[in-house]
PDB file of N, CA and C in Angstrom:
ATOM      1  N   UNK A   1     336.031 108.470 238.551  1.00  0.00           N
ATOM      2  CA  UNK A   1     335.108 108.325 237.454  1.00  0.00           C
ATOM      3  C   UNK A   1     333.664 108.454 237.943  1.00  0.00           C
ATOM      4  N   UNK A   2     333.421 107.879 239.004  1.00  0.00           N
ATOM      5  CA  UNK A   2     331.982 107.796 239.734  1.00  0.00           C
ATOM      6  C   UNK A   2     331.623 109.026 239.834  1.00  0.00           C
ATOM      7  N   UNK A   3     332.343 110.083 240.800  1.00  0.00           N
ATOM      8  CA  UNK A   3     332.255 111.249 241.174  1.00  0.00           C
ATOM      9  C   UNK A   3     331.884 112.243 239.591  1.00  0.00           C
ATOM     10  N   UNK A   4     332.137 112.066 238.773  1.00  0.00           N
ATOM     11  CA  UNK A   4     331.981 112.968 237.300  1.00  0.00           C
ATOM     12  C   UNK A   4     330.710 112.087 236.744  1.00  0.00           C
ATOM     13  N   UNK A   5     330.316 110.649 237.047  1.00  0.00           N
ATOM     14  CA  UNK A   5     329.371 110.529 236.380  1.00  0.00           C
ATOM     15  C   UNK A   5     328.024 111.278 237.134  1.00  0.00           C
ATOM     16  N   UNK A   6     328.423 111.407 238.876  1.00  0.00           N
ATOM     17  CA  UNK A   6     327.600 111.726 239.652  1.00  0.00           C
ATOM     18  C   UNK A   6     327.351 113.342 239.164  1.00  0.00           C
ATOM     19  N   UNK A   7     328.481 114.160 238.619  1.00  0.00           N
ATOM     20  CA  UNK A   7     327.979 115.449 239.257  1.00  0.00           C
ATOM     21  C   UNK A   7     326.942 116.175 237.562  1.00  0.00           C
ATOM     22  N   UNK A   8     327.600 114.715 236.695  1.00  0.00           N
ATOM     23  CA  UNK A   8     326.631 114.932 234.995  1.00  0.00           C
ATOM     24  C   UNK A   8     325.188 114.273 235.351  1.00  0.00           C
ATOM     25  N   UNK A   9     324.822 113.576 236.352  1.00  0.00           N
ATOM     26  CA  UNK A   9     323.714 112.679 236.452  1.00  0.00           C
ATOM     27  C   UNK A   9     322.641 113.404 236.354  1.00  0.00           C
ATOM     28  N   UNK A  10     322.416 114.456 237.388  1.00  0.00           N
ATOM     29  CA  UNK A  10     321.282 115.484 237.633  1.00  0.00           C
ATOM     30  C   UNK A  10     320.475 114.605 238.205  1.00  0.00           C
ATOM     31  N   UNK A  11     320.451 114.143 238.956  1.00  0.00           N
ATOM     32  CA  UNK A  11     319.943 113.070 239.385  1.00  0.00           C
ATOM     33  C   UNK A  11     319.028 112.110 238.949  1.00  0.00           C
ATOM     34  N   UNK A  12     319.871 111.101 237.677  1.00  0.00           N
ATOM     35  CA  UNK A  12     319.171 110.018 237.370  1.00  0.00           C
ATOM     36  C   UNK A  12     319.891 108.990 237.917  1.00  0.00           C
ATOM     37  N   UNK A  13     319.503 108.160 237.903  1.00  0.00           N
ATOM     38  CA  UNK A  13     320.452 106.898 238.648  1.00  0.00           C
ATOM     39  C   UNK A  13     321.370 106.228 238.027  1.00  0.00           C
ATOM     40  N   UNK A  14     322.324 105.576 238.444  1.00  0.00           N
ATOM     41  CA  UNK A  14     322.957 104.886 237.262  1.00  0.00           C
ATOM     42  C   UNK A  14     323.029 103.143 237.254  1.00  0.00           C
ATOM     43  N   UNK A  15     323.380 103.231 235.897  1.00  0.00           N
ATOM     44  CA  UNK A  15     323.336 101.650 235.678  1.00  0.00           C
ATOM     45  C   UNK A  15     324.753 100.987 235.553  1.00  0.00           C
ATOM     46  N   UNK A  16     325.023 100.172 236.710  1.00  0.00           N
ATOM     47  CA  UNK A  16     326.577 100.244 236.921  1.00  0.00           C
ATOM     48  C   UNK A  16     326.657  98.798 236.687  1.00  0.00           C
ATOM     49  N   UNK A  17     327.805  98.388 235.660  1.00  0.00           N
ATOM     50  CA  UNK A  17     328.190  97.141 235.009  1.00  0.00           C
ATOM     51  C   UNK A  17     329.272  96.588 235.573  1.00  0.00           C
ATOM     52  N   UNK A  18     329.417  95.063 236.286  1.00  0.00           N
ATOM     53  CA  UNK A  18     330.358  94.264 236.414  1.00  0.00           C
ATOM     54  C   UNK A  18     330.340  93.187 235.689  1.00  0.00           C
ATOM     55  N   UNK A  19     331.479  93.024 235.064  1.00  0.00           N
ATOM     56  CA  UNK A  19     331.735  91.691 234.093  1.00  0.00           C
ATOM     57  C   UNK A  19     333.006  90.709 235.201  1.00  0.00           C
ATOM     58  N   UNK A  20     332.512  89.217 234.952  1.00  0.00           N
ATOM     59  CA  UNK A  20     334.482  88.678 235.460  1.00  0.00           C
ATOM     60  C   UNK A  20     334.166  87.724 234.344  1.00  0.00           C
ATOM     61  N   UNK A  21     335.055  86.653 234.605  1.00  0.00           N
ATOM     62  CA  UNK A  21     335.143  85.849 233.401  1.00  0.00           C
ATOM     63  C   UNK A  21     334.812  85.041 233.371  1.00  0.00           C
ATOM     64  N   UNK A  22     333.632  84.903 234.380  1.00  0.00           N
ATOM     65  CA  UNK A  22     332.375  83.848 234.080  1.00  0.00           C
ATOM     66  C   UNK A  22     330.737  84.450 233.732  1.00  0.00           C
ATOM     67  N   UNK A  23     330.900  85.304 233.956  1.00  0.00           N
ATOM     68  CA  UNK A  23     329.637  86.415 234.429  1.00  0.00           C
ATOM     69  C   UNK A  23     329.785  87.301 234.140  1.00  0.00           C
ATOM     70  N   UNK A  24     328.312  88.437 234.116  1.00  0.00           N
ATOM     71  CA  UNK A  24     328.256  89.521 234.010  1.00  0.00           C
ATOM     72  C   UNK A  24     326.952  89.960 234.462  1.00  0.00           C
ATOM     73  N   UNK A  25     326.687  90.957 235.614  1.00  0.00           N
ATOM     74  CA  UNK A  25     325.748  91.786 236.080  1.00  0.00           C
ATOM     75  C   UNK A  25     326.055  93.129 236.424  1.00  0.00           C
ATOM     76  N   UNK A  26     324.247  93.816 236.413  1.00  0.00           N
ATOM     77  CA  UNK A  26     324.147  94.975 236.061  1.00  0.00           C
ATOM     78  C   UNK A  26     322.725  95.397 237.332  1.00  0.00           C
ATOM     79  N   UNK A  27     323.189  96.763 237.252  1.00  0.00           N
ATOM     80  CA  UNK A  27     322.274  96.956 238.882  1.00  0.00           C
ATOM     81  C   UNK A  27     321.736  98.679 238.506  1.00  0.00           C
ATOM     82  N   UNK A  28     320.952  99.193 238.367  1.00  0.00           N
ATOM     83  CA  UNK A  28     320.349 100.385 238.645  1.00  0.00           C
ATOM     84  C   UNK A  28     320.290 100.960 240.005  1.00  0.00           C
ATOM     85  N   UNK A  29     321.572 101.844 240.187  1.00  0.00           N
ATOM     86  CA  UNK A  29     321.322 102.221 241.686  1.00  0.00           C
ATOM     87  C   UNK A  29     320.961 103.455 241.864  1.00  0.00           C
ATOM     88  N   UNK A  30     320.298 104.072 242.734  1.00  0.00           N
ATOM     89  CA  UNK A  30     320.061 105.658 243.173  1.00  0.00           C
ATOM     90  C   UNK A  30     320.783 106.259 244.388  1.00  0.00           C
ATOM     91  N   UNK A  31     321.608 106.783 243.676  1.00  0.00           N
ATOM     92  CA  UNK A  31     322.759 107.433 244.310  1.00  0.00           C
ATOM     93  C   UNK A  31     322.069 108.462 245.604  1.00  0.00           C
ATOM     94  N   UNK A  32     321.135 108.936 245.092  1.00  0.00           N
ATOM     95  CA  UNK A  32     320.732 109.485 246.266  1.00  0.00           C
ATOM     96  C   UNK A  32     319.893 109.059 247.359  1.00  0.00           C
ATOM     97  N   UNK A  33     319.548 108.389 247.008  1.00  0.00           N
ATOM     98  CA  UNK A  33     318.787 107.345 247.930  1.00  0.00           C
ATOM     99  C   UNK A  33     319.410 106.097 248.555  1.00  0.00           C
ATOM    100  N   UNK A  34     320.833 105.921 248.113  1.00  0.00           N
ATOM    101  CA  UNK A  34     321.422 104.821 248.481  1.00  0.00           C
ATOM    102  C   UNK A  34     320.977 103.707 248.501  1.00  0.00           C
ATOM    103  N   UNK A  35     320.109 103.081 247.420  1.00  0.00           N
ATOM    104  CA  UNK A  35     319.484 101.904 247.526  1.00  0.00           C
ATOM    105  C   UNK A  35     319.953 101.412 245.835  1.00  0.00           C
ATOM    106  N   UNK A  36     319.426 100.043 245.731  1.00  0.00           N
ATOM    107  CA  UNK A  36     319.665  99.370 244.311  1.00  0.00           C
ATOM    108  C   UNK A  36     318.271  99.108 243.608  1.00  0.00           C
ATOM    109  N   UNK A  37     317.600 100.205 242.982  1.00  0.00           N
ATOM    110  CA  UNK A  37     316.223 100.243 242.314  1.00  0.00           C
ATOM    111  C   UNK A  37     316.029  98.245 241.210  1.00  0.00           C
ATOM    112  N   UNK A  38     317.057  98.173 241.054  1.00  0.00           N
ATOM    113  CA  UNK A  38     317.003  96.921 240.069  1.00  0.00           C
ATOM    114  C   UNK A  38     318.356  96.179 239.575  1.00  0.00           C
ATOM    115  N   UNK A  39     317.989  95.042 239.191  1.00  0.00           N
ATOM    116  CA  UNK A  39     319.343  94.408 239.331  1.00  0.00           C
ATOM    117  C   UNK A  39     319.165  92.918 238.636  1.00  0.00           C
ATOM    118  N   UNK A  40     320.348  92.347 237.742  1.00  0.00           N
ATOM    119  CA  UNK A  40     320.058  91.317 236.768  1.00  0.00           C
ATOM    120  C   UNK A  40     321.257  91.002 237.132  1.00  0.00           C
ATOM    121  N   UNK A  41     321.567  89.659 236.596  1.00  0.00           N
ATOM    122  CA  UNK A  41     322.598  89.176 236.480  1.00  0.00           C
ATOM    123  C   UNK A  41     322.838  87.818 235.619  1.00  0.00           C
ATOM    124  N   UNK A  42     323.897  87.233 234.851  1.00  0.00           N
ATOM    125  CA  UNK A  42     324.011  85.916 233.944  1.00  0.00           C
ATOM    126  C   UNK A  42     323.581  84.693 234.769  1.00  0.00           C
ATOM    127  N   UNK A  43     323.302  85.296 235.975  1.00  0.00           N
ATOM    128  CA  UNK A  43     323.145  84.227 237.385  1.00  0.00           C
ATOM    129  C   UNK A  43     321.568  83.615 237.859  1.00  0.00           C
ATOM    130  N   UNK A  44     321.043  84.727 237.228  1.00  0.00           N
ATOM    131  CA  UNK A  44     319.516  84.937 237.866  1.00  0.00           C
ATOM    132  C   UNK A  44     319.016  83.641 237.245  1.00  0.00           C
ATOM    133  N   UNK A  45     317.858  83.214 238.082  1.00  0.00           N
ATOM    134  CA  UNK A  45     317.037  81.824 237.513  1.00  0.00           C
ATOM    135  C   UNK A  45     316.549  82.288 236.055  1.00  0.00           C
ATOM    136  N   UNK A  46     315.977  83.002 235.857  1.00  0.00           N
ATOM    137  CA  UNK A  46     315.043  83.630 234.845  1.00  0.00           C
ATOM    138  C   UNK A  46     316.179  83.005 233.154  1.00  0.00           C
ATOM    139  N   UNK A  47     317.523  83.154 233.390  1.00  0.00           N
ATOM    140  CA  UNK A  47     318.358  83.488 232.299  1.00  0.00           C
ATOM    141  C   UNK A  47     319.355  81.901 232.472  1.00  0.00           C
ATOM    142  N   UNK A  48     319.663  81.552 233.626  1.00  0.00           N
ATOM    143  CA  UNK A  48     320.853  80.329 233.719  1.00  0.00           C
ATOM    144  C   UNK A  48     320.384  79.498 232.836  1.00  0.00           C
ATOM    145  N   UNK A  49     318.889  78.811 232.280  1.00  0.00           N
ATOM    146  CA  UNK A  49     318.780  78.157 231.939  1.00  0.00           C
ATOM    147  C   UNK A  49     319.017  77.815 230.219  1.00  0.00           C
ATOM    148  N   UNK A  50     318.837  79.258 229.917  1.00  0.00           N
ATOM    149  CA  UNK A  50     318.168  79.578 228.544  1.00  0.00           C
ATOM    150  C   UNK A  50     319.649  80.293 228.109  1.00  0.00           C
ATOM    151  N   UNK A  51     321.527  80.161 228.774  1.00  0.00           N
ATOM    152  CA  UNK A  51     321.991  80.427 228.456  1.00  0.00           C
ATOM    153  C   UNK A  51     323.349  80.112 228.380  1.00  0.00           C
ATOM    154  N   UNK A  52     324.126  79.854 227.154  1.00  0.00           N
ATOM    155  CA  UNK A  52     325.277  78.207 226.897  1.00  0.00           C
ATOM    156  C   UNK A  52     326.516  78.942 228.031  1.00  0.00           C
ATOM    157  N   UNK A  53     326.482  80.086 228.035  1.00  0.00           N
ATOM    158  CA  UNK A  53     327.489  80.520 229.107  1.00  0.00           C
ATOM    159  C   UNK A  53     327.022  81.632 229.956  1.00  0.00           C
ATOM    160  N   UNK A  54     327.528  82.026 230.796  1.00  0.00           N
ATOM    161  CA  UNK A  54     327.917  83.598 231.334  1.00  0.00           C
ATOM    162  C   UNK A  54     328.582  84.327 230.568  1.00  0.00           C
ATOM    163  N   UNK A  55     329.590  84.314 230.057  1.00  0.00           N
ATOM    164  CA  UNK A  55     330.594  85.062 230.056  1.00  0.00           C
ATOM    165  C   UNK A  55     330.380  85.445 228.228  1.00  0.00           C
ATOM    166  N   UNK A  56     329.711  85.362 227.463  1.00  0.00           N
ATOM    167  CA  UNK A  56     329.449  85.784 226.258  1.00  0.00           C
ATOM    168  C   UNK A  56     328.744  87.105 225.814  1.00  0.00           C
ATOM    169  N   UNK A  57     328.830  87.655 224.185  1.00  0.00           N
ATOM    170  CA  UNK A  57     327.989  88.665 223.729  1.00  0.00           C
ATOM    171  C   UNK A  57     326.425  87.905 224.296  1.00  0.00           C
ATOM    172  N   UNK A  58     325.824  87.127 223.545  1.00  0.00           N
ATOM    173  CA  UNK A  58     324.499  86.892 224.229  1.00  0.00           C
ATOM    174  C   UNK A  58     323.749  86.745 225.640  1.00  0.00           C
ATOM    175  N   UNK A  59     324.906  86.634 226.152  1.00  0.00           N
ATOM    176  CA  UNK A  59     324.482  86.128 228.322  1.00  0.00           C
ATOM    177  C   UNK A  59     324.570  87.660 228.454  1.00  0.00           C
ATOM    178  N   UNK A  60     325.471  88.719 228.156  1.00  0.00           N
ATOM    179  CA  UNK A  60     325.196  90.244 227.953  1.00  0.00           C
ATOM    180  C   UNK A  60     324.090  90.724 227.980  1.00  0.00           C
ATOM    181  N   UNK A  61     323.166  90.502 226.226  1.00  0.00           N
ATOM    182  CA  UNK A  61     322.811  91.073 225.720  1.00  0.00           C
ATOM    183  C   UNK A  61     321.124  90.324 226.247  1.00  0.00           C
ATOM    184  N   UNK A  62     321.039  89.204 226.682  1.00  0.00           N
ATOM    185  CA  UNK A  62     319.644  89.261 227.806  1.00  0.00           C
ATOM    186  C   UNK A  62     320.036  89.540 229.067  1.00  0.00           C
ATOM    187  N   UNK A  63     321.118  89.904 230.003  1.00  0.00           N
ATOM    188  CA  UNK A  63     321.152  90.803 231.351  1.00  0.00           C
ATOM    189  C   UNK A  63     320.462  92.072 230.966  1.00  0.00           C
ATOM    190  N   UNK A  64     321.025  92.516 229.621  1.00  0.00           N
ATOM    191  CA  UNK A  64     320.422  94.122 229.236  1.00  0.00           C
ATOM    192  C   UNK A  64     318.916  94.067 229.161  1.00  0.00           C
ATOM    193  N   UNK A  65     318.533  93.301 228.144  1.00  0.00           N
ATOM    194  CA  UNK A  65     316.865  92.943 228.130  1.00  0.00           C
ATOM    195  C   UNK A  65     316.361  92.824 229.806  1.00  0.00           C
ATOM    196  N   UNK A  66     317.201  92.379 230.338  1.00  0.00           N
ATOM    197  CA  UNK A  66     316.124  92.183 231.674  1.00  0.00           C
ATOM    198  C   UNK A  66     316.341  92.923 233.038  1.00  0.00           C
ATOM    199  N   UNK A  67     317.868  93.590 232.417  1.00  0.00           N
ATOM    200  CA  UNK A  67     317.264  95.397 233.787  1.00  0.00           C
ATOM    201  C   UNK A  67     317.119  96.038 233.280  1.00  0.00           C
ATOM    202  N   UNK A  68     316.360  96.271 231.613  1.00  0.00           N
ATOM    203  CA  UNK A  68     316.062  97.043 231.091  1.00  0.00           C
ATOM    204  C   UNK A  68     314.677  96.978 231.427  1.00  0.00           C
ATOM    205  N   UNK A  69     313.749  95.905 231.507  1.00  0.00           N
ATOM    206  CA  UNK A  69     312.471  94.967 231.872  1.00  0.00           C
ATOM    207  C   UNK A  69     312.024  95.388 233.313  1.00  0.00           C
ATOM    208  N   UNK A  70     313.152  95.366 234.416  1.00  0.00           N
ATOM    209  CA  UNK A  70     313.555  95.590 235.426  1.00  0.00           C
ATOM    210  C   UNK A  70     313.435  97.000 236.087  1.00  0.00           C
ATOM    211  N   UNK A  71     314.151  97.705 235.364  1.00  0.00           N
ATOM    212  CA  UNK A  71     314.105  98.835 235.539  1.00  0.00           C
ATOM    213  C   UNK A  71     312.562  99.848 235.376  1.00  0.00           C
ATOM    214  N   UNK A  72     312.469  99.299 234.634  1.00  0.00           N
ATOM    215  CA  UNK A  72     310.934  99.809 233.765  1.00  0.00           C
ATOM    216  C   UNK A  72     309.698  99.949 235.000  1.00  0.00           C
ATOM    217  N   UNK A  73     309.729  98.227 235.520  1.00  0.00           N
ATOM    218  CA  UNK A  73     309.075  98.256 236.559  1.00  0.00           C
ATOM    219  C   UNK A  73     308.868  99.147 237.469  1.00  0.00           C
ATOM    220  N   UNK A  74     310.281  99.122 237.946  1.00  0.00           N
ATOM    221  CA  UNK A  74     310.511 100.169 239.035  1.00  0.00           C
ATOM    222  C   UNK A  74     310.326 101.400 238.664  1.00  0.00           C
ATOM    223  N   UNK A  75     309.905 101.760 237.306  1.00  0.00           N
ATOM    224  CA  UNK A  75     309.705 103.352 237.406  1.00  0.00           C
ATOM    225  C   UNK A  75     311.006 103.769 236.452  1.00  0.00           C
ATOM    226  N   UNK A  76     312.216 103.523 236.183  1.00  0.00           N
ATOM    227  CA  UNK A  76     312.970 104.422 236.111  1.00  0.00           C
ATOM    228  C   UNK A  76     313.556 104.144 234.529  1.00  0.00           C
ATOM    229  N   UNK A  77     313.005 105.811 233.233  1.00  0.00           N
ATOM    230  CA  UNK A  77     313.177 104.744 231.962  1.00  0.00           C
ATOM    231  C   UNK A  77     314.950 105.826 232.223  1.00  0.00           C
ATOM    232  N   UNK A  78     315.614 106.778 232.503  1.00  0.00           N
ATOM    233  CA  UNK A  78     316.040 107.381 232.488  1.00  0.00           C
ATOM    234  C   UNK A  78     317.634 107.093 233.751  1.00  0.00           C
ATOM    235  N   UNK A  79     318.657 106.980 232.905  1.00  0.00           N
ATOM    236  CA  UNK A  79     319.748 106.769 233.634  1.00  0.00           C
ATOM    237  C   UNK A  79     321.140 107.204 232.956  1.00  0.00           C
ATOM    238  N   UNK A  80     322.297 106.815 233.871  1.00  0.00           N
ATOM    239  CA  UNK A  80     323.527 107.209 233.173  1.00  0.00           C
ATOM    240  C   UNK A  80     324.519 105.858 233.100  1.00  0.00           C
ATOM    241  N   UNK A  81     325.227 105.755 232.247  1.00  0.00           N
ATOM    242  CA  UNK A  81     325.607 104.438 232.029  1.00  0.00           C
ATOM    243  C   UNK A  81     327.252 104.429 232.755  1.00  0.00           C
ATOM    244  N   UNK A  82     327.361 103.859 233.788  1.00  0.00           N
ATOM    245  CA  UNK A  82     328.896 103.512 234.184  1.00  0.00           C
ATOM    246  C   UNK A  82     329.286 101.913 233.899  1.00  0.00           C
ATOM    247  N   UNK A  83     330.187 102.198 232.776  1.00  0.00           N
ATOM    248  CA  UNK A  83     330.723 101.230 232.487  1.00  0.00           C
ATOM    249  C   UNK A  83     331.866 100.078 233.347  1.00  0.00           C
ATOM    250  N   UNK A  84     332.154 101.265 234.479  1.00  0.00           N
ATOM    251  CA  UNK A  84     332.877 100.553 235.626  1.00  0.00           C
ATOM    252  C   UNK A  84     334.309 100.627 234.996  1.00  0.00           C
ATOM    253  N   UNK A  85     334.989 101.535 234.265  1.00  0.00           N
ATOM    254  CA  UNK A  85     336.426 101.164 233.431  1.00  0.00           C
ATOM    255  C   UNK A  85     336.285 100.601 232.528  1.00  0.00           C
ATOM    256  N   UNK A  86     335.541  99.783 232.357  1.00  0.00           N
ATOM    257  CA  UNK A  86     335.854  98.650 231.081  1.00  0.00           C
ATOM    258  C   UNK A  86     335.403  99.271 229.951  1.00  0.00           C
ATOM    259  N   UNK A  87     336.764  98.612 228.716  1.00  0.00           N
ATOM    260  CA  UNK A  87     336.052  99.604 227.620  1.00  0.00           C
ATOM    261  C   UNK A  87     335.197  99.423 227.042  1.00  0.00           C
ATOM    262  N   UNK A  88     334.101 100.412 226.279  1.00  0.00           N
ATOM    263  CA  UNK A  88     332.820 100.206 225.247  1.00  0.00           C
ATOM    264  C   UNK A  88     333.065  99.077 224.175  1.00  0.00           C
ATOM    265  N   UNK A  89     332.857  97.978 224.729  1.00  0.00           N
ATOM    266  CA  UNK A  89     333.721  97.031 224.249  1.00  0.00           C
ATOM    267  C   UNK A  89     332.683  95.932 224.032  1.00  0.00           C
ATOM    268  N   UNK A  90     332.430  94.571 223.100  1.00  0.00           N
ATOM    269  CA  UNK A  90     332.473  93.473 223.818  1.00  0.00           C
ATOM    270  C   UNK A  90     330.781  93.468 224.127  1.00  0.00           C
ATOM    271  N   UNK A  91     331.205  92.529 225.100  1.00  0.00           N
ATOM    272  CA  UNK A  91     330.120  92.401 226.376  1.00  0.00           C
ATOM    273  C   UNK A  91     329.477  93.834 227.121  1.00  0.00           C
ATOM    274  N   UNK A  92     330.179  94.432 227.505  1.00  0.00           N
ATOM    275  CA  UNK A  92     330.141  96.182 227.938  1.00  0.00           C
ATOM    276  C   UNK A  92     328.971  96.699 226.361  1.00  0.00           C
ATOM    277  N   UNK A  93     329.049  96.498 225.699  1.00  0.00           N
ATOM    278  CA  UNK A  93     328.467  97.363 224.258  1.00  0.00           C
ATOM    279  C   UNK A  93     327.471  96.329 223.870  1.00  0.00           C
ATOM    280  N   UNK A  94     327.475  95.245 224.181  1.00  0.00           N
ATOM    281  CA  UNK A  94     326.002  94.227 224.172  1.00  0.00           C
ATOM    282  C   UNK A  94     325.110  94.449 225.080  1.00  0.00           C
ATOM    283  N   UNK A  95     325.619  94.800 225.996  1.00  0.00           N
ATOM    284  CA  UNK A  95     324.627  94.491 227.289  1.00  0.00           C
ATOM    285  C   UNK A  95     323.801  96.539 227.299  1.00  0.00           C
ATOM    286  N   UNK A  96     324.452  97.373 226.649  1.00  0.00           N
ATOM    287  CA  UNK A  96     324.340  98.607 227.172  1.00  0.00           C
ATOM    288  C   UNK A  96     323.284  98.570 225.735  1.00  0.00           C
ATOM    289  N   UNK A  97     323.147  98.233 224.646  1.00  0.00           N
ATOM    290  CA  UNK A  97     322.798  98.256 223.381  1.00  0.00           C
ATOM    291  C   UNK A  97     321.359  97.389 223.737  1.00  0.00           C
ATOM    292  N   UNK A  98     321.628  96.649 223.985  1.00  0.00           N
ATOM    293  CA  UNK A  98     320.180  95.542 224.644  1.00  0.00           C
ATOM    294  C   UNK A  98     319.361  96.226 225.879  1.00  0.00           C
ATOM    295  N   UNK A  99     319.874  96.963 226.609  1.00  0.00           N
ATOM    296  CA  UNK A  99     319.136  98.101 227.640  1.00  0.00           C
ATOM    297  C   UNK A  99     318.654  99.344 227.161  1.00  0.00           C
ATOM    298  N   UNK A 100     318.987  99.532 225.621  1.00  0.00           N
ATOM    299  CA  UNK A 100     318.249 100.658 224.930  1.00  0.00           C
ATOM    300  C   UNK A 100     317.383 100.348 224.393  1.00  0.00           C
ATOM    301  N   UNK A 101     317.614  99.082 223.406  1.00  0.00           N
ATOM    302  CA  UNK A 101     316.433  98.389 223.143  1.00  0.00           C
ATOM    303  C   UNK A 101     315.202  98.217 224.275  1.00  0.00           C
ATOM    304  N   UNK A 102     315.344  97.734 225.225  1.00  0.00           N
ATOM    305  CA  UNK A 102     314.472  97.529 226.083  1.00  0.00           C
ATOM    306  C   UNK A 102     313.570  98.506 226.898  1.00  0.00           C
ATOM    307  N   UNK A 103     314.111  99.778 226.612  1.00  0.00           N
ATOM    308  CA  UNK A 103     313.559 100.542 227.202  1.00  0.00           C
ATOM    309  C   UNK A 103     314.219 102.107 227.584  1.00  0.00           C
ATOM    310  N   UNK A 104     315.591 101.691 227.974  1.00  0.00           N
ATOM    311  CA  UNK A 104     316.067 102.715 228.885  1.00  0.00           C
ATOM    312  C   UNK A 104     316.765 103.441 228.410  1.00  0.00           C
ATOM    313  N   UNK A 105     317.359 104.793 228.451  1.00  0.00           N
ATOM    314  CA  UNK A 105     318.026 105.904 227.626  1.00  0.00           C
ATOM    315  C   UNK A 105     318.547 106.627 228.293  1.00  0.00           C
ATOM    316  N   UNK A 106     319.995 106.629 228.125  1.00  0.00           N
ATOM    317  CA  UNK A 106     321.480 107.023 228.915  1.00  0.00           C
ATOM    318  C   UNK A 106     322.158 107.489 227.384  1.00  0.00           C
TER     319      UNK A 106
END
């Protein structure tokens, strides 16, 4: 799956999603550069406080607000979205919906 998002990318970076079933984070990486331009998570100080779980549509849908925030910084409004398998689903479709809002366009 990686390899096909890589060869559609043209080189924008992608924004690659892990959920488990406490959590959920999200990382902007540049594939060609091998580095991680930005990176959020249900974990980060910024969000633990201000949120009744991890593992919900809303703990999602501010990770998205804030590597969308994140990303911005760093320069990059432009990416491709790897969902990592999981389906457009859920948490996966909060968090990707809240990173458009915020800025970024995949």
């Amino acid at each position: 799956m990686r390899r096909t998002l890589k060869k559609h990318a043209k080189g924008r970076p992608r924004l690659s999603v892990f959920r488990s079933s406490k959590h959920i984070y999200a990382q902007v990486i540049d594939d060609g550069a091998g580095r991680t331009v930005a990176s959020a998570s249900s974990l980060d100080g910024d969000l633990k406080g201000k949120l009744k779980s991890g593992a919900d549509k809303s703990a999602a849908a501010e990770v998205g607000k804030l590597i969308a925030e994140r990303a911005s910084k760093a320069g990059v409004k432009d990416v491709v979205f790897d969902r990592g398998g999981y389906i457009y689903h859920g948490r996966i479709k909060a968090l990707s919906e809240a990173a458009r809002e915020g800025g970024l366009s995949f």
